[in-house]
Protein backbone atom coordinates (compact mmCIF):
# COMPACT_ATOMS: atom_id res chain seq x y z
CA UNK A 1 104.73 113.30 117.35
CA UNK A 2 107.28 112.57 114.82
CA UNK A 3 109.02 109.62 116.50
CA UNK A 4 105.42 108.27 117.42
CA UNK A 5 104.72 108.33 113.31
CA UNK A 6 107.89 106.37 113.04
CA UNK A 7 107.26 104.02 115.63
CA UNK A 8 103.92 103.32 114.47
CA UNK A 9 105.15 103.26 110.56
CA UNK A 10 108.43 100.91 111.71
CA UNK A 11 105.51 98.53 113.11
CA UNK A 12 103.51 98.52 110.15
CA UNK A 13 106.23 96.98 107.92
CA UNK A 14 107.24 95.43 110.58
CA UNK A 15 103.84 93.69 110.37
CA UNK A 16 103.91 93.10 106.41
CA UNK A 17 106.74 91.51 106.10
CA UNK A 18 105.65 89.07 108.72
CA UNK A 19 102.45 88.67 106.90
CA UNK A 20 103.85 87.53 103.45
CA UNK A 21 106.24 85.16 105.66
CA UNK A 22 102.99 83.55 106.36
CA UNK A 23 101.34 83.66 103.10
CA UNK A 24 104.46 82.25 101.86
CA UNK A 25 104.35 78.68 103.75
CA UNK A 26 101.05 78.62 106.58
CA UNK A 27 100.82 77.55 108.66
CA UNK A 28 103.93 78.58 110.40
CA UNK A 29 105.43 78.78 113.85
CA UNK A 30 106.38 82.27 115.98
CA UNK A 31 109.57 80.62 115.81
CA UNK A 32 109.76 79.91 111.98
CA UNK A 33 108.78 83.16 111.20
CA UNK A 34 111.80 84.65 113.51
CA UNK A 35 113.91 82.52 111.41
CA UNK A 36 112.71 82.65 108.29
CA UNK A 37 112.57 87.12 108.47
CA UNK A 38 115.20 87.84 110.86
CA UNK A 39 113.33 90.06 113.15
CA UNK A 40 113.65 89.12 116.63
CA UNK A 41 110.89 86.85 118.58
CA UNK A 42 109.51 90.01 120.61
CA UNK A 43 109.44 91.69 117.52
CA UNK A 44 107.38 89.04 115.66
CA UNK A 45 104.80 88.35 118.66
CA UNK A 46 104.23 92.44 118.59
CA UNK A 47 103.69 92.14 114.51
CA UNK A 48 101.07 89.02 114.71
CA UNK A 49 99.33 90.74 117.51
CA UNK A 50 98.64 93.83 114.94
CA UNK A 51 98.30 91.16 112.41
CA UNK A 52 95.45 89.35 114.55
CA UNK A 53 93.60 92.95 115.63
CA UNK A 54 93.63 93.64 112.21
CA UNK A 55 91.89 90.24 111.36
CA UNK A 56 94.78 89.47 108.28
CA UNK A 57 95.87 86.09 110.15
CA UNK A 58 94.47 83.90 112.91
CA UNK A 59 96.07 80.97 114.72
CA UNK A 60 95.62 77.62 113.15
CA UNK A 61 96.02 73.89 113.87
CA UNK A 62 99.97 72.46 113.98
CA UNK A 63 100.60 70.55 111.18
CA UNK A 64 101.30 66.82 112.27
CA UNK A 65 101.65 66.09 116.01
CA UNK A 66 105.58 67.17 116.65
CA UNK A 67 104.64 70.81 117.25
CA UNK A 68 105.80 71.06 120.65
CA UNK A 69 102.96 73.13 121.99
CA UNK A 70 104.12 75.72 119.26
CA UNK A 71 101.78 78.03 118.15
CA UNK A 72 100.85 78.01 114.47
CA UNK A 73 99.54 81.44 112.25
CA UNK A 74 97.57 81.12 109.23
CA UNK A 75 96.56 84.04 106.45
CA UNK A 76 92.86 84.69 106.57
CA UNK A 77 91.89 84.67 102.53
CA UNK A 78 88.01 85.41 102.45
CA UNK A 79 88.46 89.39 103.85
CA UNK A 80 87.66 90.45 100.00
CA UNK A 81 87.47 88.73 96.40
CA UNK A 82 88.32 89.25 93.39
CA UNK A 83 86.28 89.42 89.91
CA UNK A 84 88.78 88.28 86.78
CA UNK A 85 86.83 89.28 83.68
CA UNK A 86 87.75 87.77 79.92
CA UNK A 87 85.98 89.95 77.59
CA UNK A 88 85.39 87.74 74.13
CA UNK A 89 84.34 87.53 70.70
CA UNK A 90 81.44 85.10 72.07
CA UNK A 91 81.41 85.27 75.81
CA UNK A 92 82.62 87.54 78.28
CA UNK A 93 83.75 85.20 81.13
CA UNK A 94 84.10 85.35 84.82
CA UNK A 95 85.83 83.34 87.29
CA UNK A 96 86.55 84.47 91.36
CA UNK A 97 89.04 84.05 94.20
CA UNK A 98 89.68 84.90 97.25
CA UNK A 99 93.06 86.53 98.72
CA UNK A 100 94.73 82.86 97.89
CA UNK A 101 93.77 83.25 94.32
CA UNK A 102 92.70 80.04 93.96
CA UNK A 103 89.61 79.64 91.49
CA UNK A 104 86.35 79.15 93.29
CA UNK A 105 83.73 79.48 90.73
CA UNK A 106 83.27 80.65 86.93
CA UNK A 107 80.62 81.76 84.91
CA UNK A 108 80.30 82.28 81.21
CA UNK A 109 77.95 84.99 79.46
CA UNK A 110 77.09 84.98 76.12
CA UNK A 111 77.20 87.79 74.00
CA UNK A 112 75.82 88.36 69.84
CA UNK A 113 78.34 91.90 69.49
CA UNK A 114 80.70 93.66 70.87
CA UNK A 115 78.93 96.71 71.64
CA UNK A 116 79.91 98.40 74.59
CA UNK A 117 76.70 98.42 76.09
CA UNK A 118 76.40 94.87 75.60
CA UNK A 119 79.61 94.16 77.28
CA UNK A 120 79.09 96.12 80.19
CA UNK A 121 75.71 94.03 80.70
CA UNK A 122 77.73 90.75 80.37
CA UNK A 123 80.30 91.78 82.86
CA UNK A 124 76.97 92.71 85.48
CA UNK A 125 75.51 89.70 84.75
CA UNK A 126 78.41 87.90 85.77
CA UNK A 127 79.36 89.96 88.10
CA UNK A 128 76.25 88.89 89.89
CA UNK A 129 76.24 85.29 89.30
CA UNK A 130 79.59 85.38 91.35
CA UNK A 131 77.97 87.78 94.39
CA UNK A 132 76.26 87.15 97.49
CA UNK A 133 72.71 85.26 96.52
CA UNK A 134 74.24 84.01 93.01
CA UNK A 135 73.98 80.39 92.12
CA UNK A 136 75.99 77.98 93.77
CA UNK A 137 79.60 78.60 93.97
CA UNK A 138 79.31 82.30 94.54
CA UNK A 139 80.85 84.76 97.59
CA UNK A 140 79.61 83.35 100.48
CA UNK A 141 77.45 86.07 102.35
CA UNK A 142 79.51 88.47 104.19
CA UNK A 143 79.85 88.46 108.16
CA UNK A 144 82.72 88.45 110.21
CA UNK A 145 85.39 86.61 108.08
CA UNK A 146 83.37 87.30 104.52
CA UNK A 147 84.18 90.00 101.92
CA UNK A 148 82.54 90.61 99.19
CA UNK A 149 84.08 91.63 95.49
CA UNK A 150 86.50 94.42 96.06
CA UNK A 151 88.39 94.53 92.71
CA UNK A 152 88.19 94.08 89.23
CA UNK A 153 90.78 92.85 86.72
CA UNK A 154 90.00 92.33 82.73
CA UNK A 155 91.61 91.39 80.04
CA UNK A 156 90.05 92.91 76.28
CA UNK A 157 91.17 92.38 72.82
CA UNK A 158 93.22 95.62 71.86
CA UNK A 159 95.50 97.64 73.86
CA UNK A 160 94.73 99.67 76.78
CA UNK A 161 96.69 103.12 77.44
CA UNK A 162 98.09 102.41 80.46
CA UNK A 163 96.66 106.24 81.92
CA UNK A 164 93.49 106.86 80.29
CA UNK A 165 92.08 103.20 80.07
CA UNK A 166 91.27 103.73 77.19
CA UNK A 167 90.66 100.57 74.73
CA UNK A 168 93.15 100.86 71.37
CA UNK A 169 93.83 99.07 68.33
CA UNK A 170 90.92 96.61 68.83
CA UNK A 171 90.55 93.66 66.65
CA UNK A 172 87.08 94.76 66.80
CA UNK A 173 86.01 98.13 65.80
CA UNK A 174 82.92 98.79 68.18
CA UNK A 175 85.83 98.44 71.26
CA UNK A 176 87.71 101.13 69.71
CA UNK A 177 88.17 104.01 72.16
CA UNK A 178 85.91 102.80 74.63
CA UNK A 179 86.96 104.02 77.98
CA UNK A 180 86.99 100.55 79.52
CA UNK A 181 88.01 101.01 83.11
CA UNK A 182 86.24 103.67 84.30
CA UNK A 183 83.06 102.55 82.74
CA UNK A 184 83.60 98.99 84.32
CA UNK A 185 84.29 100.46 87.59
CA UNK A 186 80.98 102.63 86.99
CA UNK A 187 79.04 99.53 85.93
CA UNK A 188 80.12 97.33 88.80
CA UNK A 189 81.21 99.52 91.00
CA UNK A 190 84.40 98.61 92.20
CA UNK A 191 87.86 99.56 91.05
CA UNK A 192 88.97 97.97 87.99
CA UNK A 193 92.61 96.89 86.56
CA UNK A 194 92.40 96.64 82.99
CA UNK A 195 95.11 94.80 80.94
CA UNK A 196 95.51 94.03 77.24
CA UNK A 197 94.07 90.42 77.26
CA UNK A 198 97.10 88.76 75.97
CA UNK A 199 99.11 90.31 79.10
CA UNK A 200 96.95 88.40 81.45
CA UNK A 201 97.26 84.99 79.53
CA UNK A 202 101.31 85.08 79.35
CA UNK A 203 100.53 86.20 83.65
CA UNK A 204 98.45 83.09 83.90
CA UNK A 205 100.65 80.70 82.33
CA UNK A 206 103.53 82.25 84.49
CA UNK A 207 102.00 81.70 87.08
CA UNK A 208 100.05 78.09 86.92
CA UNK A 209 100.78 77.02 83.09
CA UNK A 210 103.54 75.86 80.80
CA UNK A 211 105.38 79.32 82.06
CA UNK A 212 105.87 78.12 85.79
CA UNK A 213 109.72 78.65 86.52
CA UNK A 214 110.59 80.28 83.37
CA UNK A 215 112.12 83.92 83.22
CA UNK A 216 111.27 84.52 80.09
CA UNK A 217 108.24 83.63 77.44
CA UNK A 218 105.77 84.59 75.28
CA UNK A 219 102.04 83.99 75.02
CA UNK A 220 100.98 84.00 71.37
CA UNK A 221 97.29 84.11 71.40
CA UNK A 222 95.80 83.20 67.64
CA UNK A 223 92.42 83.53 67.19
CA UNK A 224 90.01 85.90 65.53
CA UNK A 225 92.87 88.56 65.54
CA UNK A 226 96.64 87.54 66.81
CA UNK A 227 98.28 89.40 70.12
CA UNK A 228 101.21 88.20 72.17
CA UNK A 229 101.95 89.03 76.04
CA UNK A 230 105.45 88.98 77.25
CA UNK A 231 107.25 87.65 80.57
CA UNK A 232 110.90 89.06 80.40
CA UNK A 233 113.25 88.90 83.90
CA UNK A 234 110.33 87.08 85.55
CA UNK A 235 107.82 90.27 85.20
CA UNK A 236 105.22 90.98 82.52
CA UNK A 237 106.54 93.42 80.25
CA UNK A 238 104.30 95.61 78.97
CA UNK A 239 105.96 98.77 77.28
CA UNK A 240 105.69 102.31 76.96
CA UNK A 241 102.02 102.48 75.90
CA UNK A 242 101.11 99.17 76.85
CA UNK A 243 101.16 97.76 73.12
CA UNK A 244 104.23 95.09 73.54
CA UNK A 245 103.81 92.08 71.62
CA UNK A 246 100.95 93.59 69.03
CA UNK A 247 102.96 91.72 66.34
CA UNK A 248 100.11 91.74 64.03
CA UNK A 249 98.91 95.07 64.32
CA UNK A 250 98.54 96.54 60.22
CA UNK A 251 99.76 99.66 59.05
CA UNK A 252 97.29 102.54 58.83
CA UNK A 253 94.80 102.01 56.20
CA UNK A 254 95.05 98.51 56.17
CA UNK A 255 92.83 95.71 57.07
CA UNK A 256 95.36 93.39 58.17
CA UNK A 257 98.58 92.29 57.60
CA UNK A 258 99.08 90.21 54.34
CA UNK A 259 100.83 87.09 56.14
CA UNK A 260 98.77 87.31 59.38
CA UNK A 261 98.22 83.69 61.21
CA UNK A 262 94.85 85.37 62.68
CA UNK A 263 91.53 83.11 62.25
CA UNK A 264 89.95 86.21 60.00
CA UNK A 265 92.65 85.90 57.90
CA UNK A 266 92.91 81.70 57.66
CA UNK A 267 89.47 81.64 56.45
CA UNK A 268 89.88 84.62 53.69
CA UNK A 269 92.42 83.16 52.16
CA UNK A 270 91.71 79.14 52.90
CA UNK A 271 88.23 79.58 51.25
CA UNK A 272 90.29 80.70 48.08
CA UNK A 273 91.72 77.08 48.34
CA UNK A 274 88.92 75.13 49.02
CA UNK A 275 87.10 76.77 45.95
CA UNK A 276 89.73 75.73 43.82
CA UNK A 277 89.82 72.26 45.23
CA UNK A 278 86.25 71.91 45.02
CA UNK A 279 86.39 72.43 41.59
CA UNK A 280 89.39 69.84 40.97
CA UNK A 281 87.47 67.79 43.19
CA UNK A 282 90.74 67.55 45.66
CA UNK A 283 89.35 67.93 49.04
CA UNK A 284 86.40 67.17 51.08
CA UNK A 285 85.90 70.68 52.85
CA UNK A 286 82.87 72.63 52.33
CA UNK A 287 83.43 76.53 51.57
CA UNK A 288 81.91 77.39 54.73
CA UNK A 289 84.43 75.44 56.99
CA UNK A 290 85.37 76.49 59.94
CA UNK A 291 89.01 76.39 61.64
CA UNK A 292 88.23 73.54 63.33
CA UNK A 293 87.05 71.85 60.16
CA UNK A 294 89.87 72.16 58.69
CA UNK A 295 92.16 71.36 61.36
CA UNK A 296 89.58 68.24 61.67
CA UNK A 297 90.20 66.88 58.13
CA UNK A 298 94.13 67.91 57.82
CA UNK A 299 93.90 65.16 61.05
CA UNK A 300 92.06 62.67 58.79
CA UNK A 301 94.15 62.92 55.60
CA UNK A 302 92.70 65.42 53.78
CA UNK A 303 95.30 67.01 51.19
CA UNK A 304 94.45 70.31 51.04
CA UNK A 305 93.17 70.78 54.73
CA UNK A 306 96.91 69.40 55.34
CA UNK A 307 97.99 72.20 52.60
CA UNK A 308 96.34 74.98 54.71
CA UNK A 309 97.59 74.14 58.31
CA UNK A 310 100.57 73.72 56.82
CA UNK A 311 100.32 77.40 55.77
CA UNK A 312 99.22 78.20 59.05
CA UNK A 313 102.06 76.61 60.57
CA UNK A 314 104.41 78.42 58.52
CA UNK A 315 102.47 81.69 59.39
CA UNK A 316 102.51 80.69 63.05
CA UNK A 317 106.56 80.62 62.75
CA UNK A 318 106.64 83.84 61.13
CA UNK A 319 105.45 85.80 64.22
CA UNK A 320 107.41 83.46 67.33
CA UNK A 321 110.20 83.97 64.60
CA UNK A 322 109.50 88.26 64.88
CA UNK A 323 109.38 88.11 68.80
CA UNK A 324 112.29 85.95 69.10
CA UNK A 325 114.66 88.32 67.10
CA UNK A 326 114.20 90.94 69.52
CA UNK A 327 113.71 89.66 72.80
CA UNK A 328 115.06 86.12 72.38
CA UNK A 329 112.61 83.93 74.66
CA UNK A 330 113.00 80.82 75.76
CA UNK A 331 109.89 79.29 75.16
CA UNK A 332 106.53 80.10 73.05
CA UNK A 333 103.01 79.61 74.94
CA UNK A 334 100.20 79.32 72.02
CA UNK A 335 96.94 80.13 73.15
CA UNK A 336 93.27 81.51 71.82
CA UNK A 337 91.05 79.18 69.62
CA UNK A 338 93.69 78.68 66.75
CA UNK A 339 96.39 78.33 69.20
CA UNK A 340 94.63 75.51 71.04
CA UNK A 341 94.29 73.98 67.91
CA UNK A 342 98.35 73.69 67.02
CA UNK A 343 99.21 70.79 69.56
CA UNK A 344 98.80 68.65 66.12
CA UNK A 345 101.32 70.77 64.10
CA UNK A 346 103.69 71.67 67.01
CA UNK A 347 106.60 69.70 64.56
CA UNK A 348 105.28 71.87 61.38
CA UNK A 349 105.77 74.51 63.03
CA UNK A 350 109.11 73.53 64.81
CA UNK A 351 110.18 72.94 61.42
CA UNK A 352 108.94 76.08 59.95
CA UNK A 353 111.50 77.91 62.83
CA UNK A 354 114.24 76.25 62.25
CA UNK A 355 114.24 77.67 58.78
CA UNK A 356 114.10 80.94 60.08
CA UNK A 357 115.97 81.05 63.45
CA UNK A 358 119.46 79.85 64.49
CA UNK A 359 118.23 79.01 67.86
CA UNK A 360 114.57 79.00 67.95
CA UNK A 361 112.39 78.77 70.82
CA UNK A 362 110.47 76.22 72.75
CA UNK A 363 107.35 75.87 71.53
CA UNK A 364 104.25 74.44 73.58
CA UNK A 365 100.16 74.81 73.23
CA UNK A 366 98.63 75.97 77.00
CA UNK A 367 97.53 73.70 79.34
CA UNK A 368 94.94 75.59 80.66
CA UNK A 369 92.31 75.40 78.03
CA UNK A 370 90.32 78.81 77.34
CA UNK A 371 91.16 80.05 81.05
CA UNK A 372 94.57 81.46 80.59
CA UNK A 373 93.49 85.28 80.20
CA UNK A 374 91.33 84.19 84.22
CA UNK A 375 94.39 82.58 85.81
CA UNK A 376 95.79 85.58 85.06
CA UNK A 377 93.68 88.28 85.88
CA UNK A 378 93.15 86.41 89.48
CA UNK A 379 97.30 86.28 89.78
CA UNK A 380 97.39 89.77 88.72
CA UNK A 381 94.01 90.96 91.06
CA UNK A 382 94.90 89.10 93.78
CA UNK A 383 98.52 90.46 94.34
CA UNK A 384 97.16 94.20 93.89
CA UNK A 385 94.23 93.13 96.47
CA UNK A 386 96.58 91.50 99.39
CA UNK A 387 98.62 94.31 99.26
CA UNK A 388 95.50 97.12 99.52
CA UNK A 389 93.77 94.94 102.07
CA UNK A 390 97.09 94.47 104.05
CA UNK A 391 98.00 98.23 104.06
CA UNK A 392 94.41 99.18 104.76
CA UNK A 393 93.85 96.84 107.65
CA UNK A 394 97.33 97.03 109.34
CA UNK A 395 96.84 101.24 109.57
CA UNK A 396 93.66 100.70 111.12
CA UNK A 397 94.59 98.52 113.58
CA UNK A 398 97.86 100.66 114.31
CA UNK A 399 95.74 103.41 114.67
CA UNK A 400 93.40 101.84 116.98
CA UNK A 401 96.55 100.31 119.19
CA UNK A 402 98.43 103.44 119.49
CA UNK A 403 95.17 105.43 120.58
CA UNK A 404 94.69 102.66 123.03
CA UNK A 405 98.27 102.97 124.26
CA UNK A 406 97.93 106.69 124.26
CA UNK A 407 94.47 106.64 126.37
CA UNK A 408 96.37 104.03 129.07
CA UNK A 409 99.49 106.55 129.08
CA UNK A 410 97.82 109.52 130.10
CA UNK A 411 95.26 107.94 132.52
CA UNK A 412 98.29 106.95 134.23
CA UNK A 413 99.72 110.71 134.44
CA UNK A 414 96.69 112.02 135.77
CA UNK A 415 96.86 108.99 138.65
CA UNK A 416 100.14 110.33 139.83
């Protein structure tokens, strides 16, 4: 029994590792896969005939015309999805992928409040504008080859305790101590991976943004509070508790921190400016500008609007400057609505570091628009999914293949 549970368990990793060879670079040959994994070619035709029982890969057509008669293998990526969730001031968004992780469709859901009731209704709602009989763009309806949404993964504004899921030192106090994963899971039942939001942006731009190839970076997402997610050694680093990067998280008692870059902040202090400048007749802002007002009229010439980002800038500095001291990054991703704003006063705030660091980072404003915290979660669902599908499918078919071989073994003893 014991050497048949090793046998059986030797074929089974025997069968993963030719299934990420795949993954890695389909379609690919028998022969390349020999090569590229070591195992021998006996070995490897035994693996892809678990892989293909099991329904994880399928042959596929050469690429070019010089195959040679080869036969090709490619991954088969629609077995399950995954839901990526960005939980908002405004909008809870949604976006979904396959096993490639590829983006295939978003959808956006408004929301007036953060209540917890209200985001668990966003989340269904888009939930089911992604699903089987959704708008365009959706899961295609299961059958053979179709899966439907097998995992969640969401980023929120605050940190989440890494064991009880359990939402902490929210920007927003109706979030605070909301159990967040298990009631997601009970809302949309399926099991949910729940990450700080910022954690899933600096995993996005690792893996398709301005953090491609880079060992290690922060995200510095600035917008109605500040948080940063960290890439250190190529992996996201998260901590003990999960609360890396909160570098503008206030002291007990206190509202925020006096200095904070955060778009709360900006406008508590900027509309003590404009008031002023109103009255002096300096400045064309009105005292209910926005952030994007005021980044509008610095743009144009305005004086003081110019006097604020500048401030901003300088504040902006002051936190890459406090995550550069300890873990000395190479390069600074600035993200959220404020962040998105900066591409303007990149040399402001270039300037501003230099005054404060010997060697200061890189400093860059995403690429990927208000999707960062999505790539990620898909990156981050999607390797957590291959892997469960993989393990699940290859035991089954093991299972299945051994019982088979057991049945054929002893209807030959009873012949003799």
């Amino acid at each position: 029994m014991s050497q048949h549970a090793t046998l059986t368990t030797l074929r089974e990793i025997n069968a993963s590792v030719v299934l990420e060879s795949i993954r890695a670079d389909p379609p690919i040959s028998r022969a390349e896969v020999s090569r590229r994994t070591g195992m021998t070619k006996p070995t490897v035709a035994n693996a892809l005939d678990l892989l293909v029982s099991a329904g994880l890969v399928r042959q596929a057509e050469p690429p070019g015309e010089m195959h040679y008669g080869a036969v090709y293998f490619e991954p088969v990526h629609t077995l399950a999805h995954v839901l990526a969730l960005d939980i908002g001031t405004r909008f809870v968004r949604g976006a979904l992928s396959d096993l490639r992780g590829t983006m295939l469709a978003r959808h956006d859901e408004r929301i007036d409040d953060s209540d917890p009731a209200t985001i668990l209704r966003a989340a269904v709602a888009v939930r089911d504008a992604l699903s089987p009989g959704g708008p365009p763009g959706g899961v295609p309806p299961g059958g053979p080859a179709g899966g439907g949404i097998e995992l969640v993964a969401a980023g929120v504004p605050g940190v989440v305790d890494p064991e009880e899921g359990v939402i902490r030192q929210s920007n927003r106090p109706a979030l605070e101590g909301m159990a967040i994963r298990t009631e997601l899971e009970a809302a949309l039942g399926v099991p949910a991976e729940v990450e700080t939001d910022a954690n899933l942006a600096v995993i996005g731009e690792h893996a398709l943004g301005a953090g491609r190839g880079v060992a290690d970076f922060a995200f510095l997402s600035i917008g109605a509070g500040v948080g940063a997610g960290l890439i250190l050694g190529d992996r996201a680093h998260r901590g003990h508790r999960g609360a890396a990067g909160e570098v503008d998280d206030p002291p007990p008692g206190e509202d925020e921190l006096p200095d904070s870059p955060s778009g709360d902040a900006l406008m508590s202090w900027a509309r003590t400016w404009i008031a002023a400048g109103l009255r002096d007749g300096d400045t064309t802002l009105r005292l209910d500008a926005t952030p994007e007002a005021i980044f509008a009229a610095a743009s144009q010439g305005d004086g003081l609007a110019s006097a604020i980002v500048a401030e901003e800038a300088r504040r902006i500095a002051s936190r890459i400057a406090t995550i550069s001291r300890v873990v000395d990054v190479e390069l600074v991703v600035l993200g959220g609505g404020i962040g998105l704003a900066c591409a303007g006063i990149l040399p402001e705030i270039d300037a501003a570091l230099a005054g404060m660091l010997r060697h200061p980072p890189r400093v860059e404003v995403s690429a990927l628009g208000n999707a960062p915290v999505l790539t990620g979660g898909l990156a981050h669902g999607t390797r957590l999914l291959r892997a469960s599908v993989a393990t699940r499918r290859i035991s089954a078919a093991a299972k299945v293949s051994g019982a088979a071989k057991a049945t054929i073994t002893g209807s030959g003893s009873e012949g003799r």
